[in-house]
C-alpha atoms as a PDB file:
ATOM      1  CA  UNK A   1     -52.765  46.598  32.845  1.00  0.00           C
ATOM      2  CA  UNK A   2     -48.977  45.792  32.016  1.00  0.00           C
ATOM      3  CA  UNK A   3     -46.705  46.477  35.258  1.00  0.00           C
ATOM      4  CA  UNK A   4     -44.700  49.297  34.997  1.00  0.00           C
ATOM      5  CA  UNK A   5     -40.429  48.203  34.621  1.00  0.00           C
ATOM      6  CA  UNK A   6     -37.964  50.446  35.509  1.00  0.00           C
ATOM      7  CA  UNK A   7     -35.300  51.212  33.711  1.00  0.00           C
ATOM      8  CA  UNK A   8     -32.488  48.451  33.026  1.00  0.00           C
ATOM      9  CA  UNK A   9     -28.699  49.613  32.811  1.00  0.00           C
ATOM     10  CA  UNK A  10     -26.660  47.431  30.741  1.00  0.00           C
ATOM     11  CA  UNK A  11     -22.665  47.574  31.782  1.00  0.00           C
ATOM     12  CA  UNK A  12     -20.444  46.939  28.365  1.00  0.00           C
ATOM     13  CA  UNK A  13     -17.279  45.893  28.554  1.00  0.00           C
ATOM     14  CA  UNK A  14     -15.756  48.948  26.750  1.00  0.00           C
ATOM     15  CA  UNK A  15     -14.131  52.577  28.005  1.00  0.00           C
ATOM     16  CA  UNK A  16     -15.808  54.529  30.638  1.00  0.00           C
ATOM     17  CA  UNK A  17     -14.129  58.206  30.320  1.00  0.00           C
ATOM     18  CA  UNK A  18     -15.176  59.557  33.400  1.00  0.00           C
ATOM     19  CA  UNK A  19     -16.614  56.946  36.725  1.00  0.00           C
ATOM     20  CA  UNK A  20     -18.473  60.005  38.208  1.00  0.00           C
ATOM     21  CA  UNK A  21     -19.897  61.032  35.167  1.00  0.00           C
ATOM     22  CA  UNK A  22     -21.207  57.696  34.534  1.00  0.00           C
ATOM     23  CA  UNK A  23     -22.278  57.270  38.203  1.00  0.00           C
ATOM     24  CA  UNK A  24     -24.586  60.419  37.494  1.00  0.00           C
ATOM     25  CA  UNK A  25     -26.467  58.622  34.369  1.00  0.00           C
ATOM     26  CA  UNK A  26     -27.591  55.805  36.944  1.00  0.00           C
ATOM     27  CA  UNK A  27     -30.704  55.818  39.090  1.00  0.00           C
ATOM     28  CA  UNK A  28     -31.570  54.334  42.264  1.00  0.00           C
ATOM     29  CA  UNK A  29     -34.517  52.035  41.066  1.00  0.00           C
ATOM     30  CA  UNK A  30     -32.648  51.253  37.739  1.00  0.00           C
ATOM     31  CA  UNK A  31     -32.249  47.258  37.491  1.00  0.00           C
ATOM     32  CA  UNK A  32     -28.833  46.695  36.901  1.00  0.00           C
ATOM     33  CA  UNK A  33     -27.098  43.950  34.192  1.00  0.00           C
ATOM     34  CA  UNK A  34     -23.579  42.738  33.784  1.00  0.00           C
ATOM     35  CA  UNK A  35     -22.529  42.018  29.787  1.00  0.00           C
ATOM     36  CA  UNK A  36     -19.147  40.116  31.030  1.00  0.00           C
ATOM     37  CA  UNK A  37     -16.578  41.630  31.414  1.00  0.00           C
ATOM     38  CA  UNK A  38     -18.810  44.837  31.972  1.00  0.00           C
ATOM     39  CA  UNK A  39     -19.598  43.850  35.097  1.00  0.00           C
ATOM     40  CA  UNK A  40     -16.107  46.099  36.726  1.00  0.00           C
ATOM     41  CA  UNK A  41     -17.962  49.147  35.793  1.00  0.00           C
ATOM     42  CA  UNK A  42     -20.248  48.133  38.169  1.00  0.00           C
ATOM     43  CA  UNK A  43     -18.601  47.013  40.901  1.00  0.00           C
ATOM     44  CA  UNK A  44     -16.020  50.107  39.998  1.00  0.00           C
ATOM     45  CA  UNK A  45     -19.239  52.026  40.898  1.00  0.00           C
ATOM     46  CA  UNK A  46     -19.540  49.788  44.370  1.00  0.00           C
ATOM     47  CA  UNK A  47     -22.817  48.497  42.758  1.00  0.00           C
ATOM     48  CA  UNK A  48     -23.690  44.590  42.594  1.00  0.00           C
ATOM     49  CA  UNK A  49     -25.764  43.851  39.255  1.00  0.00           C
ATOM     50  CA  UNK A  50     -28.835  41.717  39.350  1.00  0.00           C
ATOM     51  CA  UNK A  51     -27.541  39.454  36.181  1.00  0.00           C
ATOM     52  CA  UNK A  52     -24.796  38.892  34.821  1.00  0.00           C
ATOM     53  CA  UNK A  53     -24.585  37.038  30.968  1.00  0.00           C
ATOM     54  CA  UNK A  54     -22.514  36.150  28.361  1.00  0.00           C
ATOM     55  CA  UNK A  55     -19.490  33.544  27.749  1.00  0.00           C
ATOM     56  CA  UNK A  56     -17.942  35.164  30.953  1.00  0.00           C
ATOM     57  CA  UNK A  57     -14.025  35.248  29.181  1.00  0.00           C
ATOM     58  CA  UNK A  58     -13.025  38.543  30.470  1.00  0.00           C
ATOM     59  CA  UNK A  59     -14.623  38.353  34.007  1.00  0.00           C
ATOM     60  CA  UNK A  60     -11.204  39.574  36.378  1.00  0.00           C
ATOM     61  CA  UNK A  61     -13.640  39.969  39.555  1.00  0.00           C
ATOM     62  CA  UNK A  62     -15.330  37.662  42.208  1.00  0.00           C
ATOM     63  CA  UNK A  63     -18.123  35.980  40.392  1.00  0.00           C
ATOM     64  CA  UNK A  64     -18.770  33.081  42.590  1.00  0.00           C
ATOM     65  CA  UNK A  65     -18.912  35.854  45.164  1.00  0.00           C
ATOM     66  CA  UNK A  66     -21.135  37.741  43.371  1.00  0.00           C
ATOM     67  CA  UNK A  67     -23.514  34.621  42.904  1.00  0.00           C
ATOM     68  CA  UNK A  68     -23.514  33.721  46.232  1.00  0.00           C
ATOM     69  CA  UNK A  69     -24.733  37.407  47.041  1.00  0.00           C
ATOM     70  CA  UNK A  70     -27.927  37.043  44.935  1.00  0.00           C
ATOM     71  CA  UNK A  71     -26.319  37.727  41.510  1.00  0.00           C
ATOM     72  CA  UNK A  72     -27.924  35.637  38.434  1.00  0.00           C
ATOM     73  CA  UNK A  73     -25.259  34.056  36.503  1.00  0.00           C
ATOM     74  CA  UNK A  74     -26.382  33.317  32.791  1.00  0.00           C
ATOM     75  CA  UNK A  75     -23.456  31.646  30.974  1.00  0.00           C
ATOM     76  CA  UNK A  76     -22.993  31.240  26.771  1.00  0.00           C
ATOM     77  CA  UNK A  77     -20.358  28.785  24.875  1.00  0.00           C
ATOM     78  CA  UNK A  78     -17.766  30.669  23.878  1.00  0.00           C
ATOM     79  CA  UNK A  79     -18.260  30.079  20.118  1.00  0.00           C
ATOM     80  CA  UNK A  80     -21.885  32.068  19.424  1.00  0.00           C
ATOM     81  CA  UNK A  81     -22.743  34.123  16.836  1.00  0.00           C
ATOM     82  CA  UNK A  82     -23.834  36.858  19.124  1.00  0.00           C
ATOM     83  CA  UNK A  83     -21.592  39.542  21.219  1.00  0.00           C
ATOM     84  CA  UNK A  84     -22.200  39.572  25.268  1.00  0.00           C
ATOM     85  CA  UNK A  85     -23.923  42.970  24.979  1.00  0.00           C
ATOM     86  CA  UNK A  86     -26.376  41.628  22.388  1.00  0.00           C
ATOM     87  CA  UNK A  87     -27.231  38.820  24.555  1.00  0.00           C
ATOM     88  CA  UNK A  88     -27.469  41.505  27.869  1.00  0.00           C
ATOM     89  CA  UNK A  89     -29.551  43.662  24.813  1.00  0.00           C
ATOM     90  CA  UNK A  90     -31.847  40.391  23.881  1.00  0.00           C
ATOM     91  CA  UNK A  91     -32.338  39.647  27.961  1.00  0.00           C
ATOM     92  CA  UNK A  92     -33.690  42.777  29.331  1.00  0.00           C
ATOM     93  CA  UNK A  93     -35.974  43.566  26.288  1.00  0.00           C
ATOM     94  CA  UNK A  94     -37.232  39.716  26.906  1.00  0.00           C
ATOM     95  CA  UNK A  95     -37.404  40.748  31.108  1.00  0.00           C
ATOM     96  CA  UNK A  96     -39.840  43.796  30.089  1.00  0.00           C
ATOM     97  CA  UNK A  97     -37.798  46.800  30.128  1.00  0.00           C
ATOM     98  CA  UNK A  98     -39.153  49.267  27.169  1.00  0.00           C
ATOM     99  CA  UNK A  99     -36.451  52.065  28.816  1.00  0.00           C
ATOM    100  CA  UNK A 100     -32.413  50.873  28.171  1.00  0.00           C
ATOM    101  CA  UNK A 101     -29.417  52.549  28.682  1.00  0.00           C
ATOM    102  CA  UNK A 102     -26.283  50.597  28.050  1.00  0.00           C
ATOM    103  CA  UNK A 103     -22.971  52.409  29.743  1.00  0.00           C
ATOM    104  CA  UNK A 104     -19.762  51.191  28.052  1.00  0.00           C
ATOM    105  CA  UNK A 105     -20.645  50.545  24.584  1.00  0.00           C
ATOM    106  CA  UNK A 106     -18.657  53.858  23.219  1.00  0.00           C
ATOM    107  CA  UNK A 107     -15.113  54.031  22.653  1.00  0.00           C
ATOM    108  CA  UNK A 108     -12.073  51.779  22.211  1.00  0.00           C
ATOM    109  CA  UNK A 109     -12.712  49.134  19.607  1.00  0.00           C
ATOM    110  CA  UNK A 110     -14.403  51.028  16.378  1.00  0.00           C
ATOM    111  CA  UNK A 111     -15.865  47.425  15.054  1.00  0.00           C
ATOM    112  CA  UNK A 112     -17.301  46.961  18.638  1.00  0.00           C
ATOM    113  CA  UNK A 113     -18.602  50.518  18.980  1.00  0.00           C
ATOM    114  CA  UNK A 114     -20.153  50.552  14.693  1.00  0.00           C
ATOM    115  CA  UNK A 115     -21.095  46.887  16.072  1.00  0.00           C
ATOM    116  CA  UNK A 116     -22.838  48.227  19.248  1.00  0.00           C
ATOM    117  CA  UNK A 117     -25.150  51.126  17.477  1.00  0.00           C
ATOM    118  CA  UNK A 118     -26.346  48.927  14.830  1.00  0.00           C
ATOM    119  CA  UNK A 119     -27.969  46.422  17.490  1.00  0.00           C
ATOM    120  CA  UNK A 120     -30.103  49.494  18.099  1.00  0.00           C
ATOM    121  CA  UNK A 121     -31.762  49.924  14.560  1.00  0.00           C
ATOM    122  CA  UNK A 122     -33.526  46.508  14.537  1.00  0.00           C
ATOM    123  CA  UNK A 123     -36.990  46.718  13.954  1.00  0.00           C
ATOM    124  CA  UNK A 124     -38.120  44.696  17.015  1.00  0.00           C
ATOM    125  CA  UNK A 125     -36.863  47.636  19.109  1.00  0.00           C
ATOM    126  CA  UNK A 126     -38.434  50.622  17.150  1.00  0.00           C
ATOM    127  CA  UNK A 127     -41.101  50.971  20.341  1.00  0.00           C
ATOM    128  CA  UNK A 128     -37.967  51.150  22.851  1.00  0.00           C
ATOM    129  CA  UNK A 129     -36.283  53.632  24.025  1.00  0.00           C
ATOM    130  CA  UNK A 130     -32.703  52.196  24.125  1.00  0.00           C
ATOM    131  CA  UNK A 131     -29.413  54.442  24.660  1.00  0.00           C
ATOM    132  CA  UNK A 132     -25.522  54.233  24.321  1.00  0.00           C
ATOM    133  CA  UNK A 133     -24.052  56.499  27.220  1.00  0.00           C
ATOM    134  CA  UNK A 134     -21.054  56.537  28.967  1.00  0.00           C
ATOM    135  CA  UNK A 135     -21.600  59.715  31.096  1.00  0.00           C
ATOM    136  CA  UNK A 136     -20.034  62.221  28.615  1.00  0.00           C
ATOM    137  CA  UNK A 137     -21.848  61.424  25.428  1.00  0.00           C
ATOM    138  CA  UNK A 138     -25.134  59.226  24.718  1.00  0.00           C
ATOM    139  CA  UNK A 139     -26.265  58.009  21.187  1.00  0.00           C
ATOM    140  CA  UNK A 140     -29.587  56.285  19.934  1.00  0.00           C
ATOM    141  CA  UNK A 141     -31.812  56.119  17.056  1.00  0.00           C
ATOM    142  CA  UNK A 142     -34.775  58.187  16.060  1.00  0.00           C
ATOM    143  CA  UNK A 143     -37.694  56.993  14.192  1.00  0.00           C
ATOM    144  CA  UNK A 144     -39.925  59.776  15.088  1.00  0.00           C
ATOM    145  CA  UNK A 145     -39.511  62.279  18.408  1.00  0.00           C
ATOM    146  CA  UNK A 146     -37.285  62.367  21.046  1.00  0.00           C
ATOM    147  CA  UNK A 147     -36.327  65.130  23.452  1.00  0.00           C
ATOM    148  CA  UNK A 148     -32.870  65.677  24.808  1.00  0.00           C
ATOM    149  CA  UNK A 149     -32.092  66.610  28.158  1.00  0.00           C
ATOM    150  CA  UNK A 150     -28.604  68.683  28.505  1.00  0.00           C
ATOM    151  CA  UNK A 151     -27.318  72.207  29.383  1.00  0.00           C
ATOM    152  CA  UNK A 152     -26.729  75.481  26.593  1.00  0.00           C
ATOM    153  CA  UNK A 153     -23.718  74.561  25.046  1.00  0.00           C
ATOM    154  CA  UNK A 154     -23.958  70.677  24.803  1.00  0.00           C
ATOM    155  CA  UNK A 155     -23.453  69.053  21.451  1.00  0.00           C
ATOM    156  CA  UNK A 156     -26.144  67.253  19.394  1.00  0.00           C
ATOM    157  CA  UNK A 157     -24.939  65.811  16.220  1.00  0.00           C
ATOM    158  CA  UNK A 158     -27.858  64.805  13.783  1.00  0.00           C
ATOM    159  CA  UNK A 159     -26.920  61.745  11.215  1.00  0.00           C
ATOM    160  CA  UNK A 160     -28.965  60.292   8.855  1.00  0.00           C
ATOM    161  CA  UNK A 161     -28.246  56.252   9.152  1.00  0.00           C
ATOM    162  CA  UNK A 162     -27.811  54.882   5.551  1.00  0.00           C
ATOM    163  CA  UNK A 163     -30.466  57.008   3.836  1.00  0.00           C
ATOM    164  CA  UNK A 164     -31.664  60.518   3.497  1.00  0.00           C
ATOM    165  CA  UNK A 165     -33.898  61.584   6.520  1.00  0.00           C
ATOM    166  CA  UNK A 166     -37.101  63.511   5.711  1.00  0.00           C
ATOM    167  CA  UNK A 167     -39.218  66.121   7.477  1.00  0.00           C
ATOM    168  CA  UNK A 168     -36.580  66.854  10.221  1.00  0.00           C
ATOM    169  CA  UNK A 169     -37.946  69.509  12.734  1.00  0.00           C
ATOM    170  CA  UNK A 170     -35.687  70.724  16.085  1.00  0.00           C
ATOM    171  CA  UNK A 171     -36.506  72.552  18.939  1.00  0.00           C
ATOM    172  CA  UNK A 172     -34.228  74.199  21.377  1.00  0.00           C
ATOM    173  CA  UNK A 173     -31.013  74.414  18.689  1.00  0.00           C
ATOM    174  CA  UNK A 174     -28.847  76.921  17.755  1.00  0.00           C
ATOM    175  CA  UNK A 175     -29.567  75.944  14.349  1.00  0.00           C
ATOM    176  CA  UNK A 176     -32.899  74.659  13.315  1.00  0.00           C
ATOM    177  CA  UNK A 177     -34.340  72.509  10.763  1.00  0.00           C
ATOM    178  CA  UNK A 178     -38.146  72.878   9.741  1.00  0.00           C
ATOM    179  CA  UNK A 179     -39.248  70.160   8.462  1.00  0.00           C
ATOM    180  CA  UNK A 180     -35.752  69.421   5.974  1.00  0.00           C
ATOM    181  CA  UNK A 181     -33.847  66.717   4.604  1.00  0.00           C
ATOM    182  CA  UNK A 182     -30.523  65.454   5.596  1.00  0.00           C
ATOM    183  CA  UNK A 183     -28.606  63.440   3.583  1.00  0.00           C
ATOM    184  CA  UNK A 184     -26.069  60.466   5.034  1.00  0.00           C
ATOM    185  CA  UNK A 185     -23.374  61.744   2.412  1.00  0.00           C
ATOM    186  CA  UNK A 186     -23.557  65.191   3.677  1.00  0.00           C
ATOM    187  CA  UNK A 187     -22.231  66.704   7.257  1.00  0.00           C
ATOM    188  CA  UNK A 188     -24.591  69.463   7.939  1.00  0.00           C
ATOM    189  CA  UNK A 189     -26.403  67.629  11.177  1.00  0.00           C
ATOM    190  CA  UNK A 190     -22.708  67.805  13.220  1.00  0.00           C
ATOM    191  CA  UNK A 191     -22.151  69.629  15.956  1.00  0.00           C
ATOM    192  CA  UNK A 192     -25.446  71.874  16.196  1.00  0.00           C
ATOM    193  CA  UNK A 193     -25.694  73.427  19.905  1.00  0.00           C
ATOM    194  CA  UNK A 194     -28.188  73.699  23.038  1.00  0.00           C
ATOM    195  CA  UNK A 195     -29.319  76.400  23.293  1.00  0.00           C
ATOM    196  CA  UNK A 196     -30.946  75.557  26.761  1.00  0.00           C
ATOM    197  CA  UNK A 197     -31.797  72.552  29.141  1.00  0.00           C
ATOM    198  CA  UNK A 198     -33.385  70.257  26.784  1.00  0.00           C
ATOM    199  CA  UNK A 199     -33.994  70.069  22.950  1.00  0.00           C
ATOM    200  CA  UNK A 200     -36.353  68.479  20.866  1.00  0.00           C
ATOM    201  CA  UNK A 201     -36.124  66.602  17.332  1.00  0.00           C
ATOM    202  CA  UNK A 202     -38.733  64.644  15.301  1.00  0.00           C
ATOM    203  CA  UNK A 203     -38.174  63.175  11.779  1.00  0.00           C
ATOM    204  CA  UNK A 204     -41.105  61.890   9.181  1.00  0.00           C
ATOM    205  CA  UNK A 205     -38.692  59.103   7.584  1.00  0.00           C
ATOM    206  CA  UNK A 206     -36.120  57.488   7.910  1.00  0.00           C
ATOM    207  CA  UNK A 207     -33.781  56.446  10.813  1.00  0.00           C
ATOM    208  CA  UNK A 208     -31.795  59.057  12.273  1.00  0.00           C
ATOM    209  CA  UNK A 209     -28.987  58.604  14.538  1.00  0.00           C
ATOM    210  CA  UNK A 210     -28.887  61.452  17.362  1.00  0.00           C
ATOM    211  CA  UNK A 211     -25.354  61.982  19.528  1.00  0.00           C
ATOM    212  CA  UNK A 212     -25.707  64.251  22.499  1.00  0.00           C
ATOM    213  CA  UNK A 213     -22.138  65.582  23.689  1.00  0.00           C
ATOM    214  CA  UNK A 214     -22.147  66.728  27.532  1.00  0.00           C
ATOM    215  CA  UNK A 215     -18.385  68.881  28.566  1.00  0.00           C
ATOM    216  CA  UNK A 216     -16.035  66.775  30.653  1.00  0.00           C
ATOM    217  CA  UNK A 217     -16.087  68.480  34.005  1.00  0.00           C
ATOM    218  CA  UNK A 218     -12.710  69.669  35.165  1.00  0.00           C
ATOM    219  CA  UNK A 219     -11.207  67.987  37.926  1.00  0.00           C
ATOM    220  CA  UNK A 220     -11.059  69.611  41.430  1.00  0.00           C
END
């Protein structure tokens, strides 16, 4: 019997809108990985990641401190075809973990962000369950089912990635598809609604690219 992993958390090196937000997506058991620079979110959090990886260019914080304190310190040349993120990406699927969420991969940079969702449609990670989320909004592929776990009101764009998506069916929207088509041309998966605590969508083909909206909480 294959031992059970927990989750892994992959810190990117791009925007985080909202620390507590963020804090919230993050569990207790979760293994934790640095891509670079990425790292501050972490230690932004006050948490100390179990790896750290890449060419380590935009590291500002203690990272002989951090080794010394257990921290595994995997370093890249500088010139590699790969980005840090695919490298944390390529490391924890290679560790075990089947359940990813990568924090940091949304916002700023729109070649890193296009960049960072298309590491998620290879094929070698159609059996994963791998996520973009930053606290406020969380992307990923689907390939077949999926639910979403939110409160009435939250977003859910639906987006058919470079070809028409068949045999779409939703649960727990405001409105539904049963069993239709969407096409990538066409905008009629954006901005459907929750209409309670969790949602459910399943497609028969093609690759479909789900974005889950949560409200920024006001300030106290």
């Amino acid at each position: 019997m294959r031992k059970h992993m927990p989750r892994c958390i992959i810190f990117a090196n791009g925007r985080l809108p909202d620390l507590t937000a963020a804090r919230g997506v993050i569990r207790a058991e979760d293994t934790l990985i640095g891509a670079d620079g990425g790292t501050r979110h972490a230690l932004d959090l006050g948490l100390r990641p179990s790896l750290i990886i890449g060419d380590l260019d935009s590291v500002t914080f203690d990272l002989e401190g951090l080794a010394r304190a257990g921290t595994r310190i995997i370093q890249h040349p500088k010139d590699k075809n790969e980005t840090d993120l695919e490298l944390a990406l390529e490391q924890a699927v290679e560790l075990g973990h089947r359940e990813i969420v990568i924090l940091g991969a949304l916002g700023g940079r729109l070649d890193q962000t296009l960049g960072n969702l298309s590491l998620l449609t290879n094929s070698q990670y159609a059996s994963l369950d791998i996520r973009l989320d930053d606290g406020v909004e969380e992307a990923f592929f689907l390939r077949n089912q999926a639910v979403i776990s939110g409160e009435p009101g939250d977003l859910v764009s639906l987006i058919p990635w470079g070809e028409e998506v068949g045999g779409i069916q939703t649960e727990g929207l405001r409105w539904p598809l049963k069993g239709e088509t969407l096409q990538p041309y066409k905008t009629r998966g954006i901005s459907n609604e929750m209409t309670g605590s969790t949602a459910g969508v399943k497609v028969e083909s093609g690759l479909l690219l789900v974005i889950h909206r949560r409200p920024l909480k006001p300030e106290v």
